[in-house]
C-alpha atoms as a PDB file:
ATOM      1  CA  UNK A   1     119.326-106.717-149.583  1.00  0.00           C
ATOM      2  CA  UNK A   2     117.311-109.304-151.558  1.00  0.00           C
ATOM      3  CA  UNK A   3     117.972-111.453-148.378  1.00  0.00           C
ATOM      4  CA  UNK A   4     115.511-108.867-146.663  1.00  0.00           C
ATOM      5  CA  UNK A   5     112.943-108.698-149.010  1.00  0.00           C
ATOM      6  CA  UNK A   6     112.520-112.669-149.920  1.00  0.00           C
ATOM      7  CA  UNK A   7     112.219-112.597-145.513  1.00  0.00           C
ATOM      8  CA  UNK A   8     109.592-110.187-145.688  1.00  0.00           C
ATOM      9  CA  UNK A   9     107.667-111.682-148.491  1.00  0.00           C
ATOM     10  CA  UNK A  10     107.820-115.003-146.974  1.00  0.00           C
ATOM     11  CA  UNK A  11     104.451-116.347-145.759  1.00  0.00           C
ATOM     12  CA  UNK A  12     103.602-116.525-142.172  1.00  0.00           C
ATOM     13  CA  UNK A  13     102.835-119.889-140.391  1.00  0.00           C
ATOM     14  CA  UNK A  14      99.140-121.037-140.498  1.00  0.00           C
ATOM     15  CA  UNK A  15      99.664-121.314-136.971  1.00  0.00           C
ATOM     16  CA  UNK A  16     100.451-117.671-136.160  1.00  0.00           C
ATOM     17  CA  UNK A  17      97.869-115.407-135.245  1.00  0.00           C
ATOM     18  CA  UNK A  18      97.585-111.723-133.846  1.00  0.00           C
ATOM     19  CA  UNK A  19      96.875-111.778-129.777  1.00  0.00           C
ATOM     20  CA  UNK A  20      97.128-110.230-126.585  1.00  0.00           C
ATOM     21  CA  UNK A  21      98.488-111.673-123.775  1.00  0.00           C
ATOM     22  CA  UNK A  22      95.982-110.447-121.005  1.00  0.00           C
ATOM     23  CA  UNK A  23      97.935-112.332-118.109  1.00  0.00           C
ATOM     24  CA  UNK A  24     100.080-114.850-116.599  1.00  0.00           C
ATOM     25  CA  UNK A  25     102.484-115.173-119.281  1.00  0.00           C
ATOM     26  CA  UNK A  26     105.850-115.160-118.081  1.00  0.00           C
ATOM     27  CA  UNK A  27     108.398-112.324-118.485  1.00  0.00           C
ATOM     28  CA  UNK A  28     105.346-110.494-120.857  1.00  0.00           C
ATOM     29  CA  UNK A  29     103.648-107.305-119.524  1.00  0.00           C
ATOM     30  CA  UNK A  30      99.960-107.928-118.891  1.00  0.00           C
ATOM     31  CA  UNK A  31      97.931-106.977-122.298  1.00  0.00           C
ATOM     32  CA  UNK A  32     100.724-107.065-124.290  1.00  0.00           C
ATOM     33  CA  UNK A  33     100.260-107.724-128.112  1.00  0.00           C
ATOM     34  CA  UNK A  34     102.248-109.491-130.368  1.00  0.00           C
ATOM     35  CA  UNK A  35     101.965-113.030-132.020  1.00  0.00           C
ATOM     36  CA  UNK A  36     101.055-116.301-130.833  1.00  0.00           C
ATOM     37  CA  UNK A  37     102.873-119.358-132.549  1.00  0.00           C
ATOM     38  CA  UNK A  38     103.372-123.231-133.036  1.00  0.00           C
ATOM     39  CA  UNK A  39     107.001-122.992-133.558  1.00  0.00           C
ATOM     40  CA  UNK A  40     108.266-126.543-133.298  1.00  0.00           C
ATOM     41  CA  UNK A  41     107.718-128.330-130.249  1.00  0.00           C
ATOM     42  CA  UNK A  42     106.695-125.009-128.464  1.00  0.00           C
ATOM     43  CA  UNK A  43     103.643-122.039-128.359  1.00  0.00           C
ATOM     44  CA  UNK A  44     105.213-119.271-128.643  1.00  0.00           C
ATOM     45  CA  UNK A  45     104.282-115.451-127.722  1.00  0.00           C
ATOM     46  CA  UNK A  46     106.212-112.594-129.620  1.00  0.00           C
ATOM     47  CA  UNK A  47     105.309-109.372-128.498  1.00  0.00           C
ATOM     48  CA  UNK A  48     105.506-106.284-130.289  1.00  0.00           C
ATOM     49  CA  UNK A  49     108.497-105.534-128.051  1.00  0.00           C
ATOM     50  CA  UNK A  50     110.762-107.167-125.556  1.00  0.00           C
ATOM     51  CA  UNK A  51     111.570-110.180-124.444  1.00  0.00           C
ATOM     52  CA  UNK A  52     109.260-113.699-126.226  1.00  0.00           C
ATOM     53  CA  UNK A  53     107.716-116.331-124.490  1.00  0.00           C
ATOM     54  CA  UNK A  54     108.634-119.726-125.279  1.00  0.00           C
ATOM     55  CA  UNK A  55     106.196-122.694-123.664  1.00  0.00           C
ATOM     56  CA  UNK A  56     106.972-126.220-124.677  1.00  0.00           C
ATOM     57  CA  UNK A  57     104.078-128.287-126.102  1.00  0.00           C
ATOM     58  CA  UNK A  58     105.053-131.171-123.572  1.00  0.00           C
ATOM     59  CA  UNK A  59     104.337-128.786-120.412  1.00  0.00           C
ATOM     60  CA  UNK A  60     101.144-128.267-121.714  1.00  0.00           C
ATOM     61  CA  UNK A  61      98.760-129.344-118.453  1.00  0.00           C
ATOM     62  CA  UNK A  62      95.260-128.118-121.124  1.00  0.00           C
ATOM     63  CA  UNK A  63      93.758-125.510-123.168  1.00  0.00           C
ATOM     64  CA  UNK A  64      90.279-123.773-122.844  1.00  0.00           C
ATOM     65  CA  UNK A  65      88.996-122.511-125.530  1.00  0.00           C
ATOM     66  CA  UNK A  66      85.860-119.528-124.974  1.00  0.00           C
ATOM     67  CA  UNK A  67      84.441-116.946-126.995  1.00  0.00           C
ATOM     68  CA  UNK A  68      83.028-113.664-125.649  1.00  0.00           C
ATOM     69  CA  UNK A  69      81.865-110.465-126.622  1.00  0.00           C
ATOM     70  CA  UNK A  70      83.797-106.871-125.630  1.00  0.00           C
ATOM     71  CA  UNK A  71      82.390-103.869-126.562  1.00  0.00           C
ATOM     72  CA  UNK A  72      84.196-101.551-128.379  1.00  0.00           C
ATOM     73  CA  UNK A  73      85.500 -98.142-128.043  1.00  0.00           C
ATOM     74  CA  UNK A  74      85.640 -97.718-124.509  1.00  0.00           C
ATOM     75  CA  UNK A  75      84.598 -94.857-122.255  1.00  0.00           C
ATOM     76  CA  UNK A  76      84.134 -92.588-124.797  1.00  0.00           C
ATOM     77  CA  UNK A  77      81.639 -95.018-126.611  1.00  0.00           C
ATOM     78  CA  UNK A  78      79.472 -95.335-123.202  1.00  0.00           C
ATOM     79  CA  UNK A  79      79.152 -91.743-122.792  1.00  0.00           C
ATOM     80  CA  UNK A  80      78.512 -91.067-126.584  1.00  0.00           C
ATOM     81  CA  UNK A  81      75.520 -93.948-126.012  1.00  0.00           C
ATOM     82  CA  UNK A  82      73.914 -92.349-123.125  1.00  0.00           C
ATOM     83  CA  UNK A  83      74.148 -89.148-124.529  1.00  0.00           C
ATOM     84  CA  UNK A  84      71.918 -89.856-127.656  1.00  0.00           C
ATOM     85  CA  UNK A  85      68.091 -89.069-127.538  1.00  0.00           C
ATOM     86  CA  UNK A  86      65.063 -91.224-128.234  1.00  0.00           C
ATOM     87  CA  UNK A  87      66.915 -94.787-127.250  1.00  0.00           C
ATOM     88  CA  UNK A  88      69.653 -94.161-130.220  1.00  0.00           C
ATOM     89  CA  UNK A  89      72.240 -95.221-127.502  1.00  0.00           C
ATOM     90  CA  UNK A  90      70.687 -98.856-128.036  1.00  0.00           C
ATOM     91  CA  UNK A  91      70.918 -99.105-131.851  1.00  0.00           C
ATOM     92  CA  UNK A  92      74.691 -97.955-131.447  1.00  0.00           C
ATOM     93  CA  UNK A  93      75.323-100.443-128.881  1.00  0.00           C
ATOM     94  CA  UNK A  94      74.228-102.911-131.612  1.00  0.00           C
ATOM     95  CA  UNK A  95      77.294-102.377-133.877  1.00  0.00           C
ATOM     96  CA  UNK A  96      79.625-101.672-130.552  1.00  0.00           C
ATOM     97  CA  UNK A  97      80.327-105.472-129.936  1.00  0.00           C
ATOM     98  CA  UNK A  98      82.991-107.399-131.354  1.00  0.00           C
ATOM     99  CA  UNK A  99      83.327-111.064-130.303  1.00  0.00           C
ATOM    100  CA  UNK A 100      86.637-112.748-129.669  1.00  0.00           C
ATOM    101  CA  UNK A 101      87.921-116.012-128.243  1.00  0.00           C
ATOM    102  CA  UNK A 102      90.163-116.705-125.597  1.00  0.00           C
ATOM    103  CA  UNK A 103      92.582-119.153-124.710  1.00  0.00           C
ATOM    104  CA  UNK A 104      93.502-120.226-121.454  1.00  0.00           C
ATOM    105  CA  UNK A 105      96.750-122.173-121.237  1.00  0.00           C
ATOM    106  CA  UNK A 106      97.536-124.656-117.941  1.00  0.00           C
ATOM    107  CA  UNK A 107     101.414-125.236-118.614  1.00  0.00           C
ATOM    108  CA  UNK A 108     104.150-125.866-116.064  1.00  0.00           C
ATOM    109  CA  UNK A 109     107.551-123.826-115.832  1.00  0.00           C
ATOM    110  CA  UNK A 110     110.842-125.422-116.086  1.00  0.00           C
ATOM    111  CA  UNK A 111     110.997-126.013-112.304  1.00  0.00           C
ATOM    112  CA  UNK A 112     107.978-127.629-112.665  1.00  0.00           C
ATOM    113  CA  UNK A 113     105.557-124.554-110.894  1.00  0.00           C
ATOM    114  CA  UNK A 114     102.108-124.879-112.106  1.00  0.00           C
ATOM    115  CA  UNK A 115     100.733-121.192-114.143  1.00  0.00           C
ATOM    116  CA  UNK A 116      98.115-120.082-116.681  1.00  0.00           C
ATOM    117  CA  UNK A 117      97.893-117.495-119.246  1.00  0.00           C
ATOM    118  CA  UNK A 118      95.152-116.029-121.149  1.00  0.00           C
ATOM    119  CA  UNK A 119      95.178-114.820-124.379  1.00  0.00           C
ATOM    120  CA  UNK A 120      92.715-113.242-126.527  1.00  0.00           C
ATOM    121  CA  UNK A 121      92.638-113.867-129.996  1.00  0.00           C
ATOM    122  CA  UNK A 122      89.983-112.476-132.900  1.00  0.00           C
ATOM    123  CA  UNK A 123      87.037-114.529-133.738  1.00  0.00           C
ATOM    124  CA  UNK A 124      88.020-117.900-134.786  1.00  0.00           C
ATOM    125  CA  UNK A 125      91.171-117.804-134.211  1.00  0.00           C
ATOM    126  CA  UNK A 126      91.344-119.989-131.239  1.00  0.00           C
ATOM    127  CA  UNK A 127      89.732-122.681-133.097  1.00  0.00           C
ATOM    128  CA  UNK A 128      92.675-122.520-135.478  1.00  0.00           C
ATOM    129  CA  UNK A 129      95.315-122.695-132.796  1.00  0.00           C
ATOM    130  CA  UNK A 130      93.420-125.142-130.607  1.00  0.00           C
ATOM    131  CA  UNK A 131      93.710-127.756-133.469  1.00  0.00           C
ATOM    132  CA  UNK A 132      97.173-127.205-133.999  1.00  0.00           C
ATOM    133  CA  UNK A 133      97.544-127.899-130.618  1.00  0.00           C
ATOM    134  CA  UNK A 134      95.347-130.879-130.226  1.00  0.00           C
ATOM    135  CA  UNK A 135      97.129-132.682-133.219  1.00  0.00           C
ATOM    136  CA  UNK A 136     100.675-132.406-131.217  1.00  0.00           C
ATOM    137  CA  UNK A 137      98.794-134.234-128.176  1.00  0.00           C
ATOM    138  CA  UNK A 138      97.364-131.431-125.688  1.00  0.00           C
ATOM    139  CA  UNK A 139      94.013-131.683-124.203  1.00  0.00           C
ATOM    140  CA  UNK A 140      91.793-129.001-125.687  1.00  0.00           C
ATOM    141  CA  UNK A 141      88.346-128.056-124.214  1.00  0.00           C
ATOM    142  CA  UNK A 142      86.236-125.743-125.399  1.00  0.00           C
ATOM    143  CA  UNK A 143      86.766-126.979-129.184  1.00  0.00           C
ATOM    144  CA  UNK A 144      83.609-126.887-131.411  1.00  0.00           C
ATOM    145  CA  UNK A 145      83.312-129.460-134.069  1.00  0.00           C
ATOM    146  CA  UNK A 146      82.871-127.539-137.188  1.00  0.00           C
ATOM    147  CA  UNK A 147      81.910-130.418-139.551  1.00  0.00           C
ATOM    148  CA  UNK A 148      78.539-131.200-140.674  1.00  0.00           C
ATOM    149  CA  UNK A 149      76.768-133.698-138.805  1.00  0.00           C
ATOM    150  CA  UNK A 150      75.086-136.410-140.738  1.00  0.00           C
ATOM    151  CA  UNK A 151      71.618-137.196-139.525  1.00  0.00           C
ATOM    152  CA  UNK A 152      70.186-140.610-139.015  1.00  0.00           C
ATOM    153  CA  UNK A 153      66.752-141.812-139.769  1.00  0.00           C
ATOM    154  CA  UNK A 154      66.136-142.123-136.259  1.00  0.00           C
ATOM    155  CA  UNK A 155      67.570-139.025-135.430  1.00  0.00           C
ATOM    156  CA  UNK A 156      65.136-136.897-138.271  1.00  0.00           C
ATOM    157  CA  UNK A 157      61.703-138.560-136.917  1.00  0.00           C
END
């Protein structure tokens, strides 16, 4: 028993983040959710249920990072915004939004097939697991440099 519960207090890699797999991953149900990992030498997709998804690092062709905005709430949202008098729908469709990134993922399969996968991740996420990446040698676009930028004398006139 104390086996269990020093495995469920143990931290969770820096590298593993909450995600849905919207599509292309393969052997995963479209919009599945689980957890996407640097386990090793491999990204790695463990959904909720079933089978994981196991891509190695080296058949990584490149990464696109993007970040977008979804609203939230669905159907029921929309009709509750065009519903409300005086222009209220536009003051809720303020707070409806969430942004989140995405990750598309170039890889080849064992038989060397060409495929991509998107994922979506929450806000900032992808920024965390595109660095990951980058440092074990895959070719990430998208990437935004989050460091301060030092200005030069020419550059402040």
């Amino acid at each position: 028993m104390s086996q269990d519960g020093d495995q469920a207090k143990a931290p969770v890699s820096a590298s593993g983040v909450h995600a849905t797999a919207i599509l292309g991953l393969e052997g995963i149900s479209n919009n599945a959710t689980g957890e996407l990992s640097i386990q090793g030498d491999a990204l790695v997709f463990k959904p909720a249920d079933g089978p994981i998804a196991r891509i190695p690092i080296g058949s990584i062709q490149g990464v696109f990072l993007s970040q977008e905005d979804k609203e939230a709430g669905g159907t029921s949202m929309a009709v509750s915004r065009a519903a409300t008098p005086f222009g209220g729908g536009r003051v809720i469709g303020l707070f409806a939004h969430k942004k989140y990134d995405f990750l598309t993922l170039e890889y080849l399969d064992s038989n060397g097939s060409f495929h991509g996968a998107v994922c979506q991740l929450n806000k900032g996420q992808g920024q965390v697991l595109g660095r990951e990446l980058e440092t074990k040698g895959v070719h990430v676009s998208g990437l935004k440099d989050d460091a301060p930028r030092l200005e030069t004398k020419n550059e402040a006139k």
